[in-house]
PDB file of N, CA and C in Angstrom:
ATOM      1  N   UNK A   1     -47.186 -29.303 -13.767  1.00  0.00           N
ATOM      2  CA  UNK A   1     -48.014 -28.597 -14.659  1.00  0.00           C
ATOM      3  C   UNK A   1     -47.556 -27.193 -14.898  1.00  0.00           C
ATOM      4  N   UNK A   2     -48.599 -26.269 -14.942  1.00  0.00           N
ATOM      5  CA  UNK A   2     -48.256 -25.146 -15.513  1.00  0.00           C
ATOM      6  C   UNK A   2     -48.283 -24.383 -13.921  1.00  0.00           C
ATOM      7  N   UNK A   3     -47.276 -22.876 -14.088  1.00  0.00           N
ATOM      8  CA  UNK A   3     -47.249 -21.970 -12.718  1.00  0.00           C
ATOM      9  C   UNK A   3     -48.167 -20.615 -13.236  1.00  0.00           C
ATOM     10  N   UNK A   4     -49.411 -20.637 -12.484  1.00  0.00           N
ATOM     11  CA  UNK A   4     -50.083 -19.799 -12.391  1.00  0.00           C
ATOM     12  C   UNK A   4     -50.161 -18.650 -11.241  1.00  0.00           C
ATOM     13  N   UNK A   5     -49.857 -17.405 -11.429  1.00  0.00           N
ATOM     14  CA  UNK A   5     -49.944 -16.171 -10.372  1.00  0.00           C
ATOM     15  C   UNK A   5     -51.653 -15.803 -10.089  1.00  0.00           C
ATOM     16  N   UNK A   6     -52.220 -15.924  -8.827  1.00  0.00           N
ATOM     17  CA  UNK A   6     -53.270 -15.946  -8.743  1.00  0.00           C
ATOM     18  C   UNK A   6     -53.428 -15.360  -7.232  1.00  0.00           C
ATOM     19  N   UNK A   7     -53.894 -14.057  -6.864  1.00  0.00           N
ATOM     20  CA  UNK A   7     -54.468 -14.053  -5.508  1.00  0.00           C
ATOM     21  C   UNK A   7     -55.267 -14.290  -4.712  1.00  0.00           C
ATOM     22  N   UNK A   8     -54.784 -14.705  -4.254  1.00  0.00           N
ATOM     23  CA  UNK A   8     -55.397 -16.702  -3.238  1.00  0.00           C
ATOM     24  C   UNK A   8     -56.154 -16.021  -1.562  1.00  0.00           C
ATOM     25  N   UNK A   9     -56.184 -14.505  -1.302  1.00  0.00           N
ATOM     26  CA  UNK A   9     -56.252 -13.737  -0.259  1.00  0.00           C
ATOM     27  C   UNK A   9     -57.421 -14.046  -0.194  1.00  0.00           C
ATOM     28  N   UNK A  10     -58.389 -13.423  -1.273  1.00  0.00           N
ATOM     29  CA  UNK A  10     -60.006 -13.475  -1.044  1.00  0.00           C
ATOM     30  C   UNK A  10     -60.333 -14.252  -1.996  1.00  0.00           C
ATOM     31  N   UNK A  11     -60.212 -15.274  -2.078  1.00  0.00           N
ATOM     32  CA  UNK A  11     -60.618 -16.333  -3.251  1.00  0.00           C
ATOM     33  C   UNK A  11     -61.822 -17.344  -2.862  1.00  0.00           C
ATOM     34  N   UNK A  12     -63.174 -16.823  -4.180  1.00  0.00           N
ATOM     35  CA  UNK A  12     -63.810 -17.809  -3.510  1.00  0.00           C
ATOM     36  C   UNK A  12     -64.110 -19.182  -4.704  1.00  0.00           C
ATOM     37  N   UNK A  13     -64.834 -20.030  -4.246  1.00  0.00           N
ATOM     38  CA  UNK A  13     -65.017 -21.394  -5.364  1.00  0.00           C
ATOM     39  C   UNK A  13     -66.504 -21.606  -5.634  1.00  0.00           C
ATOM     40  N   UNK A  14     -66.435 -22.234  -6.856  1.00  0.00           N
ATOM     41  CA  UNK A  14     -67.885 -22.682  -6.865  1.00  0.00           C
ATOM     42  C   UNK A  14     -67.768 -23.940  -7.556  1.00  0.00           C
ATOM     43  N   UNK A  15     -68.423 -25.193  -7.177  1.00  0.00           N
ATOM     44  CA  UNK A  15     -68.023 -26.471  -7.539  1.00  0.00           C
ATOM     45  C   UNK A  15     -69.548 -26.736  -8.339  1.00  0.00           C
ATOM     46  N   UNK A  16     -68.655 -26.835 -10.057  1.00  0.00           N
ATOM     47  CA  UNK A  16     -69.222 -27.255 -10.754  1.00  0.00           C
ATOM     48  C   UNK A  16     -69.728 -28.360 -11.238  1.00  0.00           C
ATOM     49  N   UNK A  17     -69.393 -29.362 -10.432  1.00  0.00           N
ATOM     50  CA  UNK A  17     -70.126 -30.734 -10.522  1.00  0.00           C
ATOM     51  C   UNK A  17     -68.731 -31.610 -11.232  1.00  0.00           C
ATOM     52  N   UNK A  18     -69.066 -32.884 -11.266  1.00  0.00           N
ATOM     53  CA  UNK A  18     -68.047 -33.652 -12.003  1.00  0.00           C
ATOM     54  C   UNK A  18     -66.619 -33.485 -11.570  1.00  0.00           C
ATOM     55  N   UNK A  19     -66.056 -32.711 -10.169  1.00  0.00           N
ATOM     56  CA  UNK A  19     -65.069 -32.538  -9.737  1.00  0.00           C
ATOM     57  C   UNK A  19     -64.612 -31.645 -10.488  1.00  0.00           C
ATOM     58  N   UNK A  20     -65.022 -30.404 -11.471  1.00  0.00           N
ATOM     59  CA  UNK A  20     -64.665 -29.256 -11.813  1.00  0.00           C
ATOM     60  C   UNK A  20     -65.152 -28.142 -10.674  1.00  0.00           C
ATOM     61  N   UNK A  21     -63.932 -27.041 -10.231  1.00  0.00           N
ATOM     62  CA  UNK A  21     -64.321 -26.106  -9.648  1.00  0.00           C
ATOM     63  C   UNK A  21     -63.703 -24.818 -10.177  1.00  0.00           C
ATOM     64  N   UNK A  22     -64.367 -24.021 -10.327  1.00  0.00           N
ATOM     65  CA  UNK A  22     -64.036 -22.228 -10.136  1.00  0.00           C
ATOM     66  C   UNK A  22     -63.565 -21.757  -9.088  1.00  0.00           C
ATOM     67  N   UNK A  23     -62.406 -20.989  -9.258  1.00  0.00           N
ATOM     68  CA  UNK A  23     -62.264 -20.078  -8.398  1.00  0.00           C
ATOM     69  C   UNK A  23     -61.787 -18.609  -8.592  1.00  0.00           C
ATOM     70  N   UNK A  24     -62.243 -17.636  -8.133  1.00  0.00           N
ATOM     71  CA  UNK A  24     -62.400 -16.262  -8.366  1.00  0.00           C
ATOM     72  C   UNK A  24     -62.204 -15.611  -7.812  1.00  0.00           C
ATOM     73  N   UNK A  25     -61.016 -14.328  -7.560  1.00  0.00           N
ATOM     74  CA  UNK A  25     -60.594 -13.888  -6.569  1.00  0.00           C
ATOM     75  C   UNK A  25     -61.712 -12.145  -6.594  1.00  0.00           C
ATOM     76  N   UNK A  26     -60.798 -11.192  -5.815  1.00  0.00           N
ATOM     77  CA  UNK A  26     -61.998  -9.886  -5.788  1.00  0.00           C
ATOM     78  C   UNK A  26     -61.474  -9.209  -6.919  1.00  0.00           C
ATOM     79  N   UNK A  27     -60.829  -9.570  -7.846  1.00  0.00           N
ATOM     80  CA  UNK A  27     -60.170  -8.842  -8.740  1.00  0.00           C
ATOM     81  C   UNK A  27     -61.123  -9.251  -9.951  1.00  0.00           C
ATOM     82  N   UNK A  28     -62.318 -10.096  -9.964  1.00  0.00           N
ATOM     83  CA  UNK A  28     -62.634 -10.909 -10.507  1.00  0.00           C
ATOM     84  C   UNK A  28     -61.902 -11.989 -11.946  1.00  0.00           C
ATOM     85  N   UNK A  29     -60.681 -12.296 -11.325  1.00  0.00           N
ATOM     86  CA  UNK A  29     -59.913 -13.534 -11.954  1.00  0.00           C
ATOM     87  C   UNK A  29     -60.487 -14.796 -11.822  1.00  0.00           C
ATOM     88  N   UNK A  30     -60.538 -15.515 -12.603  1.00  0.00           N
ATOM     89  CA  UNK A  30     -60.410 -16.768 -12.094  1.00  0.00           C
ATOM     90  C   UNK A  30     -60.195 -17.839 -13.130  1.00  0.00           C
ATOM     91  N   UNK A  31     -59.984 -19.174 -12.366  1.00  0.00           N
ATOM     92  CA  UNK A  31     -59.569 -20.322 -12.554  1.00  0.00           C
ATOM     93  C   UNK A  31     -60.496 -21.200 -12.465  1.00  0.00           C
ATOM     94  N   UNK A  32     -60.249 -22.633 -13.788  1.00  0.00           N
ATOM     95  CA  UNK A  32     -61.298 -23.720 -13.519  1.00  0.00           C
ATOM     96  C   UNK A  32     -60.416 -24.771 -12.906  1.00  0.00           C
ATOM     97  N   UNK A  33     -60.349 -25.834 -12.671  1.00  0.00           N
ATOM     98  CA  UNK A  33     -59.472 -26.874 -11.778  1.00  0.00           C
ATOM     99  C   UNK A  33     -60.525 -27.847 -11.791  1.00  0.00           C
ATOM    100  N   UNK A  34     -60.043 -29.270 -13.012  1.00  0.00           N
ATOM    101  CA  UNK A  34     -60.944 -30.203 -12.769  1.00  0.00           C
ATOM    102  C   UNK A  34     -60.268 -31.135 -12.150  1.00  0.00           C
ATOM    103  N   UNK A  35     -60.491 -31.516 -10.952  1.00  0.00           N
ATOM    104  CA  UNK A  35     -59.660 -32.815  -9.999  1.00  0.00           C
ATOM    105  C   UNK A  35     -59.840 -34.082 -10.841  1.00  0.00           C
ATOM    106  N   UNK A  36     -61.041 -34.516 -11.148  1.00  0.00           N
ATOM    107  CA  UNK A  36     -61.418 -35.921 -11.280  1.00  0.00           C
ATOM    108  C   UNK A  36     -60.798 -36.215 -13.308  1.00  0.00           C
ATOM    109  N   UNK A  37     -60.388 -35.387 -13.730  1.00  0.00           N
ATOM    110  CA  UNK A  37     -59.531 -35.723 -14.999  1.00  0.00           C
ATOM    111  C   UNK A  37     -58.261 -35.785 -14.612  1.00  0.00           C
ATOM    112  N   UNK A  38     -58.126 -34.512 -13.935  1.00  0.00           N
ATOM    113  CA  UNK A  38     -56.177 -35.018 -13.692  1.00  0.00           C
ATOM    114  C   UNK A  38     -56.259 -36.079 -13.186  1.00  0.00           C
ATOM    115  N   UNK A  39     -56.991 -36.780 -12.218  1.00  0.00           N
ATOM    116  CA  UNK A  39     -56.978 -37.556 -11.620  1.00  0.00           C
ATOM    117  C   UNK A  39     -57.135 -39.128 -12.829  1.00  0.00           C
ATOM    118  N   UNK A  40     -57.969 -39.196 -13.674  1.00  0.00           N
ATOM    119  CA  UNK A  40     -58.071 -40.247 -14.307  1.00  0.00           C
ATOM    120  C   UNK A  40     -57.190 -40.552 -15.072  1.00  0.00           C
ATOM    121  N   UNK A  41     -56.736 -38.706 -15.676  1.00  0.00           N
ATOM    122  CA  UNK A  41     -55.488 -39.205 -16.972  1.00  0.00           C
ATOM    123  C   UNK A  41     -54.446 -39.709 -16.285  1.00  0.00           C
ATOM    124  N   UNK A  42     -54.251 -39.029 -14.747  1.00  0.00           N
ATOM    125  CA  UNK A  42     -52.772 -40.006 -13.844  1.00  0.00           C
ATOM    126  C   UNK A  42     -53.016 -41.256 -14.026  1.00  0.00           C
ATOM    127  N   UNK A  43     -53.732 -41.772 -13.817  1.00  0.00           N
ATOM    128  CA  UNK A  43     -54.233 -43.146 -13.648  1.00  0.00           C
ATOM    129  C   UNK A  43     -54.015 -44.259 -14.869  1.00  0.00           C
ATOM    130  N   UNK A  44     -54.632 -43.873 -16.090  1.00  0.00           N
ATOM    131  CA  UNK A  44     -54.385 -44.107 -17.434  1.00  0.00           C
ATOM    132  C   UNK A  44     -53.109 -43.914 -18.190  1.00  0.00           C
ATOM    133  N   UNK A  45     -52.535 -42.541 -18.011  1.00  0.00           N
ATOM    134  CA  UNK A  45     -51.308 -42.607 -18.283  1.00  0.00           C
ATOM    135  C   UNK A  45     -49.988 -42.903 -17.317  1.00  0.00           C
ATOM    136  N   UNK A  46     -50.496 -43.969 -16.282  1.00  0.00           N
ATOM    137  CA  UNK A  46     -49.937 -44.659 -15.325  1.00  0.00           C
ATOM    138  C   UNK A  46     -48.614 -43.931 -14.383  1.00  0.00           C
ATOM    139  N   UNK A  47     -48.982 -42.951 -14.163  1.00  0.00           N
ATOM    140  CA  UNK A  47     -48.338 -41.828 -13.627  1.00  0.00           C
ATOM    141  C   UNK A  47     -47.992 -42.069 -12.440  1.00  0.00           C
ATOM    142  N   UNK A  48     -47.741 -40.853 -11.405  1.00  0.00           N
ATOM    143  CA  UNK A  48     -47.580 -41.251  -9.858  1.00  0.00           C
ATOM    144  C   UNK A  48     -48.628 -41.822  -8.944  1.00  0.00           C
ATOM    145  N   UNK A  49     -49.982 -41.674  -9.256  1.00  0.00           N
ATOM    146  CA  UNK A  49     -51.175 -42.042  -8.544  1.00  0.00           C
ATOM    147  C   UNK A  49     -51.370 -43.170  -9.139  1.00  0.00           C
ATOM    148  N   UNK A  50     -51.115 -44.269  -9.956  1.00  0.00           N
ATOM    149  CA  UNK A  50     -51.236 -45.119 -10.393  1.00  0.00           C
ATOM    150  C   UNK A  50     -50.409 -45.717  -9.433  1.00  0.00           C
ATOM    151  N   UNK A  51     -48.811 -45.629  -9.657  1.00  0.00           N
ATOM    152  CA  UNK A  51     -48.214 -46.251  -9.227  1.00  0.00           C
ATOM    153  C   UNK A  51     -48.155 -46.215  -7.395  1.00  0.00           C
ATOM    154  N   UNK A  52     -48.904 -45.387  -6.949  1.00  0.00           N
ATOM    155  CA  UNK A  52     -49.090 -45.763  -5.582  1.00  0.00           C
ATOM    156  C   UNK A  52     -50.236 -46.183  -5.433  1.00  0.00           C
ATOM    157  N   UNK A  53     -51.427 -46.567  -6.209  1.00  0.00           N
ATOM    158  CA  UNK A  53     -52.617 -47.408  -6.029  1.00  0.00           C
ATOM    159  C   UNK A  53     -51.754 -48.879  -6.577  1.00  0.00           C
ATOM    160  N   UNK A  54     -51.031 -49.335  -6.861  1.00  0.00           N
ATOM    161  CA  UNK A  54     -50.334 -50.152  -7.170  1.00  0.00           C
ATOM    162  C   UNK A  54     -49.915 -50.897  -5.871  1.00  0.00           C
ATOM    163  N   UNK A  55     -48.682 -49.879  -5.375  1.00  0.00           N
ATOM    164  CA  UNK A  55     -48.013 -50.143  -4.474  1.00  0.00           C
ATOM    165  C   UNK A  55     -49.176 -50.635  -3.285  1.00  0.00           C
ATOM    166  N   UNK A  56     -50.061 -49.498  -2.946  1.00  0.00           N
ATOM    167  CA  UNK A  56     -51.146 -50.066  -2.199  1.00  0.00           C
ATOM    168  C   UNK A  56     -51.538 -51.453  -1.663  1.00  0.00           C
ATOM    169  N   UNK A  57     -51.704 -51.559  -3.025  1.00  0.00           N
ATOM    170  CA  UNK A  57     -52.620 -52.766  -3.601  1.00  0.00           C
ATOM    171  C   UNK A  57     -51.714 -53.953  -3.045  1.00  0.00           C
ATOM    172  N   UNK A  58     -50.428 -53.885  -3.808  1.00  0.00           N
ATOM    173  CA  UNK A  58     -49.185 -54.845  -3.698  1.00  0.00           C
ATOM    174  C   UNK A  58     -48.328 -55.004  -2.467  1.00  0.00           C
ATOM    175  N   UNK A  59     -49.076 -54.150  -1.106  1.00  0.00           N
ATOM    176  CA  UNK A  59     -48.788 -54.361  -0.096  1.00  0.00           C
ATOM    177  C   UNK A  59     -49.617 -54.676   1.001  1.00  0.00           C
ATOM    178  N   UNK A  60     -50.463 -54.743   0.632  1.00  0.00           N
ATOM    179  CA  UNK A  60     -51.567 -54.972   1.379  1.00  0.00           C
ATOM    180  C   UNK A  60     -52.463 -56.481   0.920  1.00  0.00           C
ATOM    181  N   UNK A  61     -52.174 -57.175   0.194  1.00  0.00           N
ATOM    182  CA  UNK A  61     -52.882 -58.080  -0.607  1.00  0.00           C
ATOM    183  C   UNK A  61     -52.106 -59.323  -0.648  1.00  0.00           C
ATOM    184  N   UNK A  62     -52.935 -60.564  -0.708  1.00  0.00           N
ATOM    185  CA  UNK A  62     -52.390 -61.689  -0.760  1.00  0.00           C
ATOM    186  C   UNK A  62     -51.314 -61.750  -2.280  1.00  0.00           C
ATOM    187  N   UNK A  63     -52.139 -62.068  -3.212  1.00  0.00           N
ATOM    188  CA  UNK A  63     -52.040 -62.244  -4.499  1.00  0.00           C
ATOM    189  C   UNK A  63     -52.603 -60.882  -5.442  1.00  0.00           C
ATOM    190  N   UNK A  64     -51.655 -60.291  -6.277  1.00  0.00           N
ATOM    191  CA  UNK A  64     -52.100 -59.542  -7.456  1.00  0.00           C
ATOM    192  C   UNK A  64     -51.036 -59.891  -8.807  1.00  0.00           C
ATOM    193  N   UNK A  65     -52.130 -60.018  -9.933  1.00  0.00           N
ATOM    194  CA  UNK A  65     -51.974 -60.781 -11.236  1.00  0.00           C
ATOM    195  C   UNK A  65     -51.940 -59.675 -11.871  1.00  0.00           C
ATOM    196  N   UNK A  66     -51.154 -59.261 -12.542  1.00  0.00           N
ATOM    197  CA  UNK A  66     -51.109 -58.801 -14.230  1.00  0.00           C
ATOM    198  C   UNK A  66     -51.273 -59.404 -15.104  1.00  0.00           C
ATOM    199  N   UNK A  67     -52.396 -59.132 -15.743  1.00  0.00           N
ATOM    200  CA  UNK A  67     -53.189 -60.318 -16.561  1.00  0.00           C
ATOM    201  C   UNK A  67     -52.661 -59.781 -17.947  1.00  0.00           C
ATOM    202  N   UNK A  68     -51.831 -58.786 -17.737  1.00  0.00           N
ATOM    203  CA  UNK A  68     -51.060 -58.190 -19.102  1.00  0.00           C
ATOM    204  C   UNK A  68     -51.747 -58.017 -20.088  1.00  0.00           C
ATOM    205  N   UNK A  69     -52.777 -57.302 -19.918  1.00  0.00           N
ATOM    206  CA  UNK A  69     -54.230 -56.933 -21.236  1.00  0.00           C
ATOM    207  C   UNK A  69     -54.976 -55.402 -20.464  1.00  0.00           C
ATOM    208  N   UNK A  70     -54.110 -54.577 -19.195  1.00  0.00           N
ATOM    209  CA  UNK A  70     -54.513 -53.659 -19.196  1.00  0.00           C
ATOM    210  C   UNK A  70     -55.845 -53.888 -17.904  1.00  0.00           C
ATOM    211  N   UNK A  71     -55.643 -55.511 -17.372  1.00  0.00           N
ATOM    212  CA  UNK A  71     -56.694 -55.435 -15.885  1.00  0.00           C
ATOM    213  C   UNK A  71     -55.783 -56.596 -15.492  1.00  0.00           C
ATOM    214  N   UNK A  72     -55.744 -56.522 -13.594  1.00  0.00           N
ATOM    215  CA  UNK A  72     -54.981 -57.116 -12.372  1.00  0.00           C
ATOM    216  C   UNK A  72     -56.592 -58.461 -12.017  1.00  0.00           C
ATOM    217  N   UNK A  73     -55.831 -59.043 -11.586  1.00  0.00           N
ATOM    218  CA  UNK A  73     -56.583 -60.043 -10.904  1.00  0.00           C
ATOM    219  C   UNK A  73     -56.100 -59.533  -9.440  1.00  0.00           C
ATOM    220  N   UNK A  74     -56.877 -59.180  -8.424  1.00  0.00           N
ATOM    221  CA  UNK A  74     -56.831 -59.759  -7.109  1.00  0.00           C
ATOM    222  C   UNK A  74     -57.025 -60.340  -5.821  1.00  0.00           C
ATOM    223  N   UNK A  75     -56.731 -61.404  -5.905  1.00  0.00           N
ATOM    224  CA  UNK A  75     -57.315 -62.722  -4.439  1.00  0.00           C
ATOM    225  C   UNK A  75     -57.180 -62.271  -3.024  1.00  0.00           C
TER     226      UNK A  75
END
């Protein structure tokens, strides 16, 4: 992603629900950081967290189907 300069010394957070959080240093800067989108668009745009819920899956499991329509079958 992007490189942000931010002093991280006295930084505090406030968690805005939905896996968005603030954080604000004494300079009063701050940053929003939503986990649970980066997290979905990885997922959707089948990124690195995809492909290790994959791997997961495909190592730990009897049978997994690619039903090739965008959903897995697994037994």
């Amino acid at each position: 992603g992007n490189i942000i300069d931010f002093d991280a010394n006295t930084t505090s957070y406030t968690e805005n629900g939905g896996g968005s959080y603030t954080f604000t240093n004494d300079n009063g800067e701050s940053i929003t950081v939503t986990v649970v989108d980066d997290v979905v668009s990885n997922i959707q745009n089948q990124g690195a967290i995809y492909d290790e819920i994959l791997s997961i899956i495909g190592n730990e499991s009897d049978v997994l189907v690619d039903n090739n329509n965008g959903t897995y079958t697994h037994t």
